[in-house]
Protein backbone atom coordinates (compact mmCIF):
# COMPACT_ATOMS: atom_id res chain seq x y z
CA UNK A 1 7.04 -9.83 26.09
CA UNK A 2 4.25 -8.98 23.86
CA UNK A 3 4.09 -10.64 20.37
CA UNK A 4 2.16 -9.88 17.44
CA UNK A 5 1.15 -13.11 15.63
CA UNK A 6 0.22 -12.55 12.05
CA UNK A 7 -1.24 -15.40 9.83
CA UNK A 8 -4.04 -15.84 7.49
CA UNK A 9 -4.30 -19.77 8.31
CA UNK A 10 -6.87 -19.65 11.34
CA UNK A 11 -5.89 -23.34 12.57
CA UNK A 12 -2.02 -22.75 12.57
CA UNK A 13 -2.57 -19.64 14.45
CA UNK A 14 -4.44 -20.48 16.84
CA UNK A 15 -2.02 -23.42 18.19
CA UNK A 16 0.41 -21.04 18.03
CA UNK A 17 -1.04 -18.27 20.17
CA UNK A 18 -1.85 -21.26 22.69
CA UNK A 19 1.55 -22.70 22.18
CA UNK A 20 3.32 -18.95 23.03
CA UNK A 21 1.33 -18.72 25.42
CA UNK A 22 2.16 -21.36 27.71
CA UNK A 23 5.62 -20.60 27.43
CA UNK A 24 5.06 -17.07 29.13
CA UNK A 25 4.33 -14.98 26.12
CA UNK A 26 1.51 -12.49 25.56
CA UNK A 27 0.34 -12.86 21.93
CA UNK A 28 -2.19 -10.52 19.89
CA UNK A 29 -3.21 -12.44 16.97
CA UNK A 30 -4.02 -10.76 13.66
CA UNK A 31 -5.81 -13.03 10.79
CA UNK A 32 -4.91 -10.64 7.56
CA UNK A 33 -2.17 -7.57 6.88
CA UNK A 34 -4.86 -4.97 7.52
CA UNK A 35 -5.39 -6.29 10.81
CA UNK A 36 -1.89 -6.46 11.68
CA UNK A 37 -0.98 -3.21 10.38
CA UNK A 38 -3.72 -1.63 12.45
CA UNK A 39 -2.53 -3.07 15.89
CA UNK A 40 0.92 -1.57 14.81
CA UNK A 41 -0.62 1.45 15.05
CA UNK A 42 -2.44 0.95 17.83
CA UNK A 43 0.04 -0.96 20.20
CA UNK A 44 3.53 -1.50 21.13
CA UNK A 45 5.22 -4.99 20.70
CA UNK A 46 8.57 -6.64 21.58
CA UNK A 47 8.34 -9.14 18.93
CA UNK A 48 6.63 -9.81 15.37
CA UNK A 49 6.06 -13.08 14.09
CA UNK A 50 4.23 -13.29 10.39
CA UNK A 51 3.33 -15.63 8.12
CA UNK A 52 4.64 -14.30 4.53
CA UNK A 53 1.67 -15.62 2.04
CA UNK A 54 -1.33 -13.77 3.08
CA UNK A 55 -2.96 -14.89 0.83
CA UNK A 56 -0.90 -13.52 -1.71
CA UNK A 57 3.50 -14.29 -1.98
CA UNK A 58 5.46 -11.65 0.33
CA UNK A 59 2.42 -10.34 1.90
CA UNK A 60 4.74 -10.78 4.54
CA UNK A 61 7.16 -8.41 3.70
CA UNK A 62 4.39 -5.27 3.92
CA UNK A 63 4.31 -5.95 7.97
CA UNK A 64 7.76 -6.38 8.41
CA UNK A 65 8.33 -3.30 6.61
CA UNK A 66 5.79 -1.34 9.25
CA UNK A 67 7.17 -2.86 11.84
CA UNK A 68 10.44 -1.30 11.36
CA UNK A 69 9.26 1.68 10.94
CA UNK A 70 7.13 1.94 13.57
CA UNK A 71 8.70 -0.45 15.92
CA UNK A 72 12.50 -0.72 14.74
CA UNK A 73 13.81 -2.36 17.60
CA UNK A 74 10.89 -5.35 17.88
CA UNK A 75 12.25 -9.06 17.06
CA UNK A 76 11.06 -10.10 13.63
CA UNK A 77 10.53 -13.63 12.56
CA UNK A 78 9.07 -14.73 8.99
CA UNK A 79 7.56 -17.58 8.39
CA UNK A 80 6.98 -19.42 5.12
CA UNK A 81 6.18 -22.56 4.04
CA UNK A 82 8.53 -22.30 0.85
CA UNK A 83 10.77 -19.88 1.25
CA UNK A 84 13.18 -19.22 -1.98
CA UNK A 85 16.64 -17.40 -2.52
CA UNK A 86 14.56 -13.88 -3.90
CA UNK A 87 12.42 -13.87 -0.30
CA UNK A 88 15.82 -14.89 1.92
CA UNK A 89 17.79 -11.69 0.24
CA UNK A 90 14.45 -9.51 1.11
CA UNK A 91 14.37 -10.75 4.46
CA UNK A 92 17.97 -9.63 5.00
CA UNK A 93 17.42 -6.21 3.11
CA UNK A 94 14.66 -5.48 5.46
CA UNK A 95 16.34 -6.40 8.77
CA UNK A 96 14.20 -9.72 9.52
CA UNK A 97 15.98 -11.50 12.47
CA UNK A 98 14.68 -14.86 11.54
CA UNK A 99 12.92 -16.86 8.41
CA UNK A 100 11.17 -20.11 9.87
CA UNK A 101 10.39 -23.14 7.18
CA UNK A 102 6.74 -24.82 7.76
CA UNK A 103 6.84 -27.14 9.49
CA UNK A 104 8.60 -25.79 12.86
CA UNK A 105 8.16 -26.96 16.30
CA UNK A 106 6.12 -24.20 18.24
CA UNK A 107 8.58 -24.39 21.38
CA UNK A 108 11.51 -23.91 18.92
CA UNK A 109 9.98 -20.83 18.23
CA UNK A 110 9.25 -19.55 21.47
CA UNK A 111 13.15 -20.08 22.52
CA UNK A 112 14.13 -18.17 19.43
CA UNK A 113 12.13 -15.29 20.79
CA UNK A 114 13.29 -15.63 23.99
CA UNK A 115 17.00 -15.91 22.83
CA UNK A 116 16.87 -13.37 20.28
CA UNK A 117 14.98 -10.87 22.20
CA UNK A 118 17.43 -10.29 25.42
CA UNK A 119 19.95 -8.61 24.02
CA UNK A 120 17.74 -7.07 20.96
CA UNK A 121 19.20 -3.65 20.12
CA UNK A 122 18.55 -1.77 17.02
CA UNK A 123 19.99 1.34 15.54
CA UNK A 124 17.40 4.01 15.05
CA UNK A 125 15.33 3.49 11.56
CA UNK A 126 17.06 6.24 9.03
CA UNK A 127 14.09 8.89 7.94
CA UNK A 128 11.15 8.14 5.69
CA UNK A 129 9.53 10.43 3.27
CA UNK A 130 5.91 11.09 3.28
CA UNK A 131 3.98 9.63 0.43
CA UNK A 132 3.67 12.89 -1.14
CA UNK A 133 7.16 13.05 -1.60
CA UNK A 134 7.29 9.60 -3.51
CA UNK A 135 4.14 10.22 -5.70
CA UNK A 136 6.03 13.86 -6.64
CA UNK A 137 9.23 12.37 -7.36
CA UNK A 138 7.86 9.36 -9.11
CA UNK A 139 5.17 11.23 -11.40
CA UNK A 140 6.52 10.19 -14.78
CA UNK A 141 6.96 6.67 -13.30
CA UNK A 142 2.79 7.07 -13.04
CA UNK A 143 2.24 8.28 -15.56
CA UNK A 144 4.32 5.85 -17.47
CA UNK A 145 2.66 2.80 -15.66
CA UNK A 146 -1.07 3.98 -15.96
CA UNK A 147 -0.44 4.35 -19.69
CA UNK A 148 0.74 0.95 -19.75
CA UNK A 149 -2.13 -0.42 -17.97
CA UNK A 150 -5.01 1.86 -19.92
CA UNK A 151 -3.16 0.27 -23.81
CA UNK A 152 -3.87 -3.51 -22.59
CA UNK A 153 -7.95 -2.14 -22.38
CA UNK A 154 -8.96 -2.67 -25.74
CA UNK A 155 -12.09 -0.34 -24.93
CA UNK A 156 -9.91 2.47 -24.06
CA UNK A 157 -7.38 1.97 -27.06
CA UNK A 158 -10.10 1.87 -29.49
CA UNK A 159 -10.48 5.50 -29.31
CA UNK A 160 -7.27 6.23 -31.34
CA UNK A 161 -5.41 9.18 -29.34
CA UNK A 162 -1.58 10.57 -29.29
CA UNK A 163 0.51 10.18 -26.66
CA UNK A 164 0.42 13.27 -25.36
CA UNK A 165 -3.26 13.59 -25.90
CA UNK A 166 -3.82 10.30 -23.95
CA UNK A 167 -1.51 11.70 -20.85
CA UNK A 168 -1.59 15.30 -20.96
CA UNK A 169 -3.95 15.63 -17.76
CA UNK A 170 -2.76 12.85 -15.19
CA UNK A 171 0.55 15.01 -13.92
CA UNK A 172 -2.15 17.67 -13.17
CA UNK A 173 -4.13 14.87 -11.50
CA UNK A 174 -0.61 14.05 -9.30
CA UNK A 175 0.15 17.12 -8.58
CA UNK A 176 -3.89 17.62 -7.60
CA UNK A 177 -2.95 14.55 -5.40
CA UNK A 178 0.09 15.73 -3.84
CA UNK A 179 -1.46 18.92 -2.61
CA UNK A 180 -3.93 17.29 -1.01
CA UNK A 181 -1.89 14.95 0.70
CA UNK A 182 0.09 18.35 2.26
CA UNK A 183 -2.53 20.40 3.01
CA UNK A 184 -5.92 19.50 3.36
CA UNK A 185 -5.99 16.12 5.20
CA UNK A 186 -9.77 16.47 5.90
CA UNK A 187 -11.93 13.22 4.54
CA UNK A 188 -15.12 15.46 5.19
CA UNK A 189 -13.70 18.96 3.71
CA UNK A 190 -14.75 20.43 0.57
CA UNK A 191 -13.31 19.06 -2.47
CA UNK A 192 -10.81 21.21 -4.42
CA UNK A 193 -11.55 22.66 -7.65
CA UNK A 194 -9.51 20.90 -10.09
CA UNK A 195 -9.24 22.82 -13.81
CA UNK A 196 -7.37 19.80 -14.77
CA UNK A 197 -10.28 17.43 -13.75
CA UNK A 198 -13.32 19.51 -15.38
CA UNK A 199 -10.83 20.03 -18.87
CA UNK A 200 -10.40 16.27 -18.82
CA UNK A 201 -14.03 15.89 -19.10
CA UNK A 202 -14.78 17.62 -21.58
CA UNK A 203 -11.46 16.63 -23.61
CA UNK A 204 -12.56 13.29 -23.63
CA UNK A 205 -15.96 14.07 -24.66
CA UNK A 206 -14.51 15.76 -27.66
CA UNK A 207 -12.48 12.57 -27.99
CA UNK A 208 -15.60 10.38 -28.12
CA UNK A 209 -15.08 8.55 -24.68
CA UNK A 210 -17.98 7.54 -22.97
CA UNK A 211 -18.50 8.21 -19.23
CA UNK A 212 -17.75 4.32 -18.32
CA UNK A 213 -14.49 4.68 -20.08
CA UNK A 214 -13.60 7.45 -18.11
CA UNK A 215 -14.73 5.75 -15.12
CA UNK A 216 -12.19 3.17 -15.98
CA UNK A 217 -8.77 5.64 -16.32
CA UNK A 218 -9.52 6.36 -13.02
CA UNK A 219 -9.92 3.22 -11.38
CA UNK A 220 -6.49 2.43 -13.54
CA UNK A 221 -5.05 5.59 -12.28
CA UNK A 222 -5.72 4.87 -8.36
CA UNK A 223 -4.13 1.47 -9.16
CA UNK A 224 -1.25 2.87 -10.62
CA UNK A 225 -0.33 5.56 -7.65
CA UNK A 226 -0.86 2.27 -5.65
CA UNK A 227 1.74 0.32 -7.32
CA UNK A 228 4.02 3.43 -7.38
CA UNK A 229 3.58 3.49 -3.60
CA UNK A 230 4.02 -0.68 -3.03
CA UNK A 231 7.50 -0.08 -5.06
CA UNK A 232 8.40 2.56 -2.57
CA UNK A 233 7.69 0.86 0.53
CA UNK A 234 11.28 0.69 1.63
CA UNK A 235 11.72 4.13 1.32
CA UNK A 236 7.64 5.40 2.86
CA UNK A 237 6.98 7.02 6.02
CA UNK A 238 4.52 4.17 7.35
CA UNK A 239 3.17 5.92 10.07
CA UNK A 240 1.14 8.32 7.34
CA UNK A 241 0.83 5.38 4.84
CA UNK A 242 -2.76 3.99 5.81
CA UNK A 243 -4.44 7.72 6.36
CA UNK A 244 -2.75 8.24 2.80
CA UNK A 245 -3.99 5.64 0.72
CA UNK A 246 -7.25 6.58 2.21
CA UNK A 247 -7.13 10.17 1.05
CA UNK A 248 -5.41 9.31 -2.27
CA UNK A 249 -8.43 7.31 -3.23
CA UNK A 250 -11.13 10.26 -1.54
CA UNK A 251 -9.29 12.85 -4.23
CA UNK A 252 -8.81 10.35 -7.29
CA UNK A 253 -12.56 10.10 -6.55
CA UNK A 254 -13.14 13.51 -6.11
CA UNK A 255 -11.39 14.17 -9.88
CA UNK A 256 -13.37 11.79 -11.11
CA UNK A 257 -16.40 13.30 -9.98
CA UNK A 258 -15.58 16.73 -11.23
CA UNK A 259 -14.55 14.74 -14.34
CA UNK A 260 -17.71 13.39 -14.71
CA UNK A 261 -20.00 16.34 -14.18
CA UNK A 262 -17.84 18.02 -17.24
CA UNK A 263 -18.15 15.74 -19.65
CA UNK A 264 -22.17 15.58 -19.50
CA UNK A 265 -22.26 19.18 -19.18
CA UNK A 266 -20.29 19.40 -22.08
CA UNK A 267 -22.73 16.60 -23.43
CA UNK A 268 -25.61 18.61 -22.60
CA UNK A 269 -24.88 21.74 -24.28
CA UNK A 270 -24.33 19.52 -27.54
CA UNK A 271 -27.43 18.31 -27.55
């Protein structure tokens, strides 16, 4: 059987790699979620075994969640080295067939897998939606959570603006987003004229923003569709969700860019 060992802890990983190992096992070790999620991709595995702090609390719940949706019927074992009642009801929400307290005995481990896996039969995982079907139904949630984020910046807030006057171009910017994500899928192609983008820039010129502030909706922005993405994990097609996040942050960029060259235009022509 072939087991993909996740764990940010380079000394407790590599005794148990050795430790599976021995008992028959082939293990692929991955140091961080970005590594594991990429050998998801790239192989098949029986069983996953991941450690849930990577560094961060329920790290561990991101790889479990692509495993099951790229691999629903692999074993999945969590391991944590203070596991509460919150993380025990997520492991059961998300299917996880074991959670392991630090310390464990590494041959206690590989029994589990080798119990476990034998008679290992899953249902087929119900159907995802594509990221761009989660960012288009949860717009207002965006929008809602970037404002949120952009009224704790006293730099931004000191430029005294209306709701709606604060908003009124980031559903444009979603929508911009969402297109993107359905039709052109290109890193290298063209970027797409955005009216919404180039009117923001020179709106917030108007407004007396400078370009840095700008600069800084957008980074909030990107963070924002991120979290409204995270949230959604349960419900995410993860085969598309690392190409995704990769062309979410190629257009935000690209609307910032656009957003950019208005405002000094618009700058220009003043002076």
């Amino acid at each position: 059987m072939k087991v993909l060992l996740v764990d940010d802890d380079n000394d407790l990983r590599n005794v148990v790699e050795s430790a599976l190992t021995m008992q028959g096992l082939e293990v692929v070790p991955a140091a961080s979620v970005k590594d594991a999620l990429q050998q998801i991709v790239m192989q098949n595995f029986d069983v996953l075994v991941t450690d849930l702090h990577m560094p961060n609390a329920g790290d561990g719940f991101a790889v479990v969640t692509a495993m099951r949706h790229a691999q629903p019927e692999a074993l999945t074992i969590i391991m944590s080295g203070f596991p509460n009642v919150e993380e025990a009801m997520k492991a059961i929400s998300l299917q996880a067939d074991q959670v392991l307290a630090k310390p464990f005995g590494v041959k206690a481990l590989a029994e589990i897998i080798h119990n476990k896996a034998k008679d290992q039969k899953r249902p087929p995982w119900s159907a995802k939606e594509p990221v761009a079907n989660i960012l288009e139904s949860e717009s207002a949630a965006t929008v809602q959570r970037w404002l949120q984020r952009v009224e704790n910046v006293p730099e931004l807030v000191a430029t005294p603006l209306t709701f709606e006057e604060r908003t009124s171009y980031v559903p444009e910017i979603l929508e911009n987003i969402v297109t993107r994500l359905r039709k052109s899928r290109e890193f290298d192609a063209a970027a797409i004229p955005s009216p919404a983008a180039v009117a923001h820039g020179k709106l917030r010129y108007r407004q007396g923003y400078s370009a840095p502030l700008i600069v800084q909706e957008s980074r909030i922005l990107q963070v924002s569709i991120f979290e409204t993405i995270q949230r959604n994990l349960a419900g995410v097609d993860f085969s598309l969700v690392l190409p995704d996040v990769m062309l979410i942050a190629d257009e935000v960029d690209s609307q910032l860019t656009q957003s950019i060259d208005s405002f000094l235009k618009a700058k220009s022509e003043e002076s």
